[in-house]
N, C-alpha and C. Protein backbone atom coordinates (compact mmCIF):
# COMPACT_ATOMS: atom_id res chain seq x y z
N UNK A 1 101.46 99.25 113.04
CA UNK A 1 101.82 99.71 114.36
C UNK A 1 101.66 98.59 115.38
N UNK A 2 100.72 97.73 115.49
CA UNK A 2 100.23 96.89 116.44
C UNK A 2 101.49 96.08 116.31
N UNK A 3 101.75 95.16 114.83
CA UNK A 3 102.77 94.08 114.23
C UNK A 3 104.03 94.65 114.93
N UNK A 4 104.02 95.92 115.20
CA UNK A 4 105.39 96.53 115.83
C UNK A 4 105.53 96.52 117.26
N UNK A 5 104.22 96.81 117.86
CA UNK A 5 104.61 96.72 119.47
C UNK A 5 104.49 95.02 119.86
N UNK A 6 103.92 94.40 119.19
CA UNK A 6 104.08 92.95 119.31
C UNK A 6 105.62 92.29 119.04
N UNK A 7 106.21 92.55 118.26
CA UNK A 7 107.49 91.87 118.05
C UNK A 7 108.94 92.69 118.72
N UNK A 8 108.68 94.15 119.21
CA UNK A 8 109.77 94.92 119.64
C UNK A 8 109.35 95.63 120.60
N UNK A 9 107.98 95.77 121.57
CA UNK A 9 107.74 96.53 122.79
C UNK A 9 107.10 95.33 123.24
N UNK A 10 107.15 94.31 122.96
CA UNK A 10 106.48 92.62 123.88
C UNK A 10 106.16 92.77 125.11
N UNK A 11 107.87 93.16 125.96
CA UNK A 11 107.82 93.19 127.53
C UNK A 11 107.27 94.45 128.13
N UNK A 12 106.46 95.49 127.35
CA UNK A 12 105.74 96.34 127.93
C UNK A 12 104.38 96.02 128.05
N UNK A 13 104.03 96.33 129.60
CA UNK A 13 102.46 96.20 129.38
C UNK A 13 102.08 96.98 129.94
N UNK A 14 100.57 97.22 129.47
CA UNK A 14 100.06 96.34 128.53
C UNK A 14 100.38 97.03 126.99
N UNK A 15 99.95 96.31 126.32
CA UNK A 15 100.79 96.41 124.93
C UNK A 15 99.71 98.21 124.31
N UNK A 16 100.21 98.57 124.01
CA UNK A 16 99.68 99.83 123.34
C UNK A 16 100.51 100.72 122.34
N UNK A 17 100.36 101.30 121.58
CA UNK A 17 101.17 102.13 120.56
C UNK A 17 101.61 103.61 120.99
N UNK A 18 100.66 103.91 122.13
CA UNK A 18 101.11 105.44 122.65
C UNK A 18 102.15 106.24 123.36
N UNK A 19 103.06 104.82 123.44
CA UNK A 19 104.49 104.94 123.75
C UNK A 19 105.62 103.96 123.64
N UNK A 20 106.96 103.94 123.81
CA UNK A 20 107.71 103.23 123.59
C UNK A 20 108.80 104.02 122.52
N UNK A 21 109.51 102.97 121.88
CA UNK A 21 110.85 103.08 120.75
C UNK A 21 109.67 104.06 119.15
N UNK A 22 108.68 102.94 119.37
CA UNK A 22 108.40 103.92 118.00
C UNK A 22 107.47 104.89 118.19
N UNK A 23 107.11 106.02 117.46
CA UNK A 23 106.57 107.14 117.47
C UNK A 23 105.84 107.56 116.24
N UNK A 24 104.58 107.84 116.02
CA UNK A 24 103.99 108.38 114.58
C UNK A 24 103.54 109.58 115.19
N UNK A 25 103.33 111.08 114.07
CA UNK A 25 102.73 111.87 114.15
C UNK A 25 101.26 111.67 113.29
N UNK A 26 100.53 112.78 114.08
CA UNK A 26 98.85 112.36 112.98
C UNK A 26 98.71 111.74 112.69
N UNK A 27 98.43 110.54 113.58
CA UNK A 27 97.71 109.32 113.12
C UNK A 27 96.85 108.68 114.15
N UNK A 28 96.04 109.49 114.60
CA UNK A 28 95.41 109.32 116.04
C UNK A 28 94.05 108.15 115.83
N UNK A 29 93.39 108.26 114.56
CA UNK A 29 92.40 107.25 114.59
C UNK A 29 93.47 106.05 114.34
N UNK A 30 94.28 106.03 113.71
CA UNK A 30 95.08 104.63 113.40
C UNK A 30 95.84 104.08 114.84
N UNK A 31 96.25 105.06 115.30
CA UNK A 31 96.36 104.87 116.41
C UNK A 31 95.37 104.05 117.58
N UNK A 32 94.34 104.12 117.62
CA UNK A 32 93.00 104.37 118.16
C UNK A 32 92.92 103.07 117.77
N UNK A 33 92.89 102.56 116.74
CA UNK A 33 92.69 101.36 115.65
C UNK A 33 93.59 100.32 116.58
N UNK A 34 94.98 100.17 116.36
CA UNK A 34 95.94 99.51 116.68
C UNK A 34 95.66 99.47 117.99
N UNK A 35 95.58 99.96 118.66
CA UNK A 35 95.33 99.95 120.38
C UNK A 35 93.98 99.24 120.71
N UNK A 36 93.13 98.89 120.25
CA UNK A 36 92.12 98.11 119.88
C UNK A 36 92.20 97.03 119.65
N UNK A 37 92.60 96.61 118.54
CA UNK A 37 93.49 95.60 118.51
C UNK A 37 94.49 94.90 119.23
N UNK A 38 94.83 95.33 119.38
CA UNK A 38 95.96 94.83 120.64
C UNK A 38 95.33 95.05 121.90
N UNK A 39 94.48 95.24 122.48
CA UNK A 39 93.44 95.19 123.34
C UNK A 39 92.31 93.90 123.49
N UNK A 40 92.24 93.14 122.49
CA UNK A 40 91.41 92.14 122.05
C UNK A 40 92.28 91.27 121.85
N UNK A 41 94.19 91.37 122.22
CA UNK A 41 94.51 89.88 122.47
C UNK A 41 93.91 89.10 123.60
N UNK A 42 94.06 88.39 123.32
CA UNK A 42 94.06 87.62 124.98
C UNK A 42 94.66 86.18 125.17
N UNK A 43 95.49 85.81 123.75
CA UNK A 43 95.74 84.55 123.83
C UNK A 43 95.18 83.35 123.60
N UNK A 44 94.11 83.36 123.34
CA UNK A 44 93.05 82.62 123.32
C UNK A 44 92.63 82.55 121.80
N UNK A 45 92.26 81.62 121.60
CA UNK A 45 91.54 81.33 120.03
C UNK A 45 92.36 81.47 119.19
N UNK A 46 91.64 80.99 117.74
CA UNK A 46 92.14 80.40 116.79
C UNK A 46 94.03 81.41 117.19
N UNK A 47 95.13 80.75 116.57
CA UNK A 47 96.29 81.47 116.16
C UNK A 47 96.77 81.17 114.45
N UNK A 48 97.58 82.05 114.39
CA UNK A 48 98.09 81.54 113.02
C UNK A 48 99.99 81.63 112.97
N UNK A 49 100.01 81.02 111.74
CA UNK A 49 101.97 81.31 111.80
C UNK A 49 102.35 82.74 111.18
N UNK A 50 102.92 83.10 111.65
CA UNK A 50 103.32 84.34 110.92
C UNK A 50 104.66 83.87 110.16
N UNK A 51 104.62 84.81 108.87
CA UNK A 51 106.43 84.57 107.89
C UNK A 51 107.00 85.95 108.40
N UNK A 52 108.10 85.99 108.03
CA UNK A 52 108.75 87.42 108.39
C UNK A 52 109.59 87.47 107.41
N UNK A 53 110.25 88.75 106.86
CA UNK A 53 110.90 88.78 105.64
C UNK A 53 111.85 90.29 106.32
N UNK A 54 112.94 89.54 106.69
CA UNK A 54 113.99 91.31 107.03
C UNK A 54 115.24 91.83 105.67
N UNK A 55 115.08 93.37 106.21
CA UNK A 55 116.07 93.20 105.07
C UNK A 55 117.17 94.81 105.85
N UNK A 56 118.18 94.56 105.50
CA UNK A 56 118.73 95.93 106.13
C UNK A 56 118.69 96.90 104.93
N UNK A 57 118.11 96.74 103.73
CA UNK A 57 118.10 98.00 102.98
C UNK A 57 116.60 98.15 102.88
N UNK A 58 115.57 97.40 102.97
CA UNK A 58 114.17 97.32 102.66
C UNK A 58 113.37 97.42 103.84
N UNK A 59 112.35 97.64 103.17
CA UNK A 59 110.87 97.86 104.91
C UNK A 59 110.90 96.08 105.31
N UNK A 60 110.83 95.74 106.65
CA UNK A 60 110.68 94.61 106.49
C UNK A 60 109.40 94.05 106.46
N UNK A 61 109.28 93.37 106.32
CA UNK A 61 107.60 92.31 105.93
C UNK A 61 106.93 91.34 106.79
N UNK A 62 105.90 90.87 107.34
CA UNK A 62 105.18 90.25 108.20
C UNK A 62 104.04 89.76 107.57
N UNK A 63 103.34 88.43 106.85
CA UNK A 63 102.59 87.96 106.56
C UNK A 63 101.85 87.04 106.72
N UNK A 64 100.41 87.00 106.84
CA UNK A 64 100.18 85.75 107.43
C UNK A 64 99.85 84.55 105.76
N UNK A 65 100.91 83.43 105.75
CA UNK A 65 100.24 82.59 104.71
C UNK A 65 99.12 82.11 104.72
N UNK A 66 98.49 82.06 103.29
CA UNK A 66 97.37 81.97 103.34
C UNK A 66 97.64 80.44 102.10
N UNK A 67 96.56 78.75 102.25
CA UNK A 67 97.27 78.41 101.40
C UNK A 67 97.24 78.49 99.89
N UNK A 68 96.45 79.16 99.50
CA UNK A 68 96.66 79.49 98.03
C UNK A 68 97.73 80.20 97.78
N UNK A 69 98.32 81.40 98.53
CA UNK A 69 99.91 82.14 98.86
C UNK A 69 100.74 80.93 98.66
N UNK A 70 100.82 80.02 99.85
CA UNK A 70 101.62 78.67 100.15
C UNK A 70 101.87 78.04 98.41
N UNK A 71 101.00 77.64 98.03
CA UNK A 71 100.40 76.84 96.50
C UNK A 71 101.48 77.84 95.19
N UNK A 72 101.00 79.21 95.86
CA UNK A 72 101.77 79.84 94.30
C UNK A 72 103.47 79.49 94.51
N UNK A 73 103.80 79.95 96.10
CA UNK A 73 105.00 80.46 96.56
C UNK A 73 105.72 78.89 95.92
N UNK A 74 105.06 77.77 96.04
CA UNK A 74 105.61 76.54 95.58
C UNK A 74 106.07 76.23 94.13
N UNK A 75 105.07 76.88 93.83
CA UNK A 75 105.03 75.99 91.98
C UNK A 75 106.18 77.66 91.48
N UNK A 76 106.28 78.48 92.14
CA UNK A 76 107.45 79.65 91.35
C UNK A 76 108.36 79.45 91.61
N UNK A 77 108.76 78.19 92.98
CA UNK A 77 110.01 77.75 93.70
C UNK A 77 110.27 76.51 92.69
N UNK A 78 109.30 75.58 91.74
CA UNK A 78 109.59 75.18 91.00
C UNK A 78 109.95 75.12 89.37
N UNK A 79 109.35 76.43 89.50
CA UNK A 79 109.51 76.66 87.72
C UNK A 79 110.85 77.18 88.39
N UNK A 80 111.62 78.26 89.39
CA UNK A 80 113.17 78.50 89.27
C UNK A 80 113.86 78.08 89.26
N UNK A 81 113.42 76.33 90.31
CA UNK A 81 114.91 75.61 89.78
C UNK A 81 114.78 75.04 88.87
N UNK A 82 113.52 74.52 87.67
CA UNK A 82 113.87 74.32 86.44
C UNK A 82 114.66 75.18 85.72
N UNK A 83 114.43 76.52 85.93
CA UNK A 83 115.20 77.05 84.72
C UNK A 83 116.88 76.51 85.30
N UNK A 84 117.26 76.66 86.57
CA UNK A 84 118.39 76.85 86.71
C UNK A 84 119.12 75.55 86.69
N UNK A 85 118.52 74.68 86.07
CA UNK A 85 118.88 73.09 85.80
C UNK A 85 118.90 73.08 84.03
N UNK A 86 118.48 74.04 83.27
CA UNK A 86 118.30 74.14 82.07
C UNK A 86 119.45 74.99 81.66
């Protein structure tokens, strides 16, 4: 929920989940959660990169790499184009 009002309710403030485009039923502690979170931005301190992964038939995806993630995502990008050179 938070990953959502951050990338598609941005220009609302302040940022919160209790309104806008998206909507959940019963989910009031998660709710509660996310609004918390997003309450404790402030811009400040450490940041990280985010990946994003869209798809128009699939959920889309938001991850933060981590580099052992980085390390695997490499060496499976290299065993594929071996095979596809074989």
């Amino acid at each position: 929920m938070a990953v959502w009002e951050i990338v598609y309710e941005v220009a609302q403030t302040p940022l919160n989940v209790d309104n806008g485009r998206f909507q959940i039923r019963n989910a009031a502690a998660e709710q509660a959660m996310a609004n918390t979170m997003l309450g404790a931005l402030t811009g400040q301190g450490p940041m990280m990169n985010l990946l994003a992964l869209t798809s128009r038939e699939f959920q889309d995806q938001v991850f933060v790499p981590t580099p052992g993630a980085l390390a695997l995502a490499g060496m499976g990008g290299l065993l594929i184009s071996r095979r596809r050179r074989a």
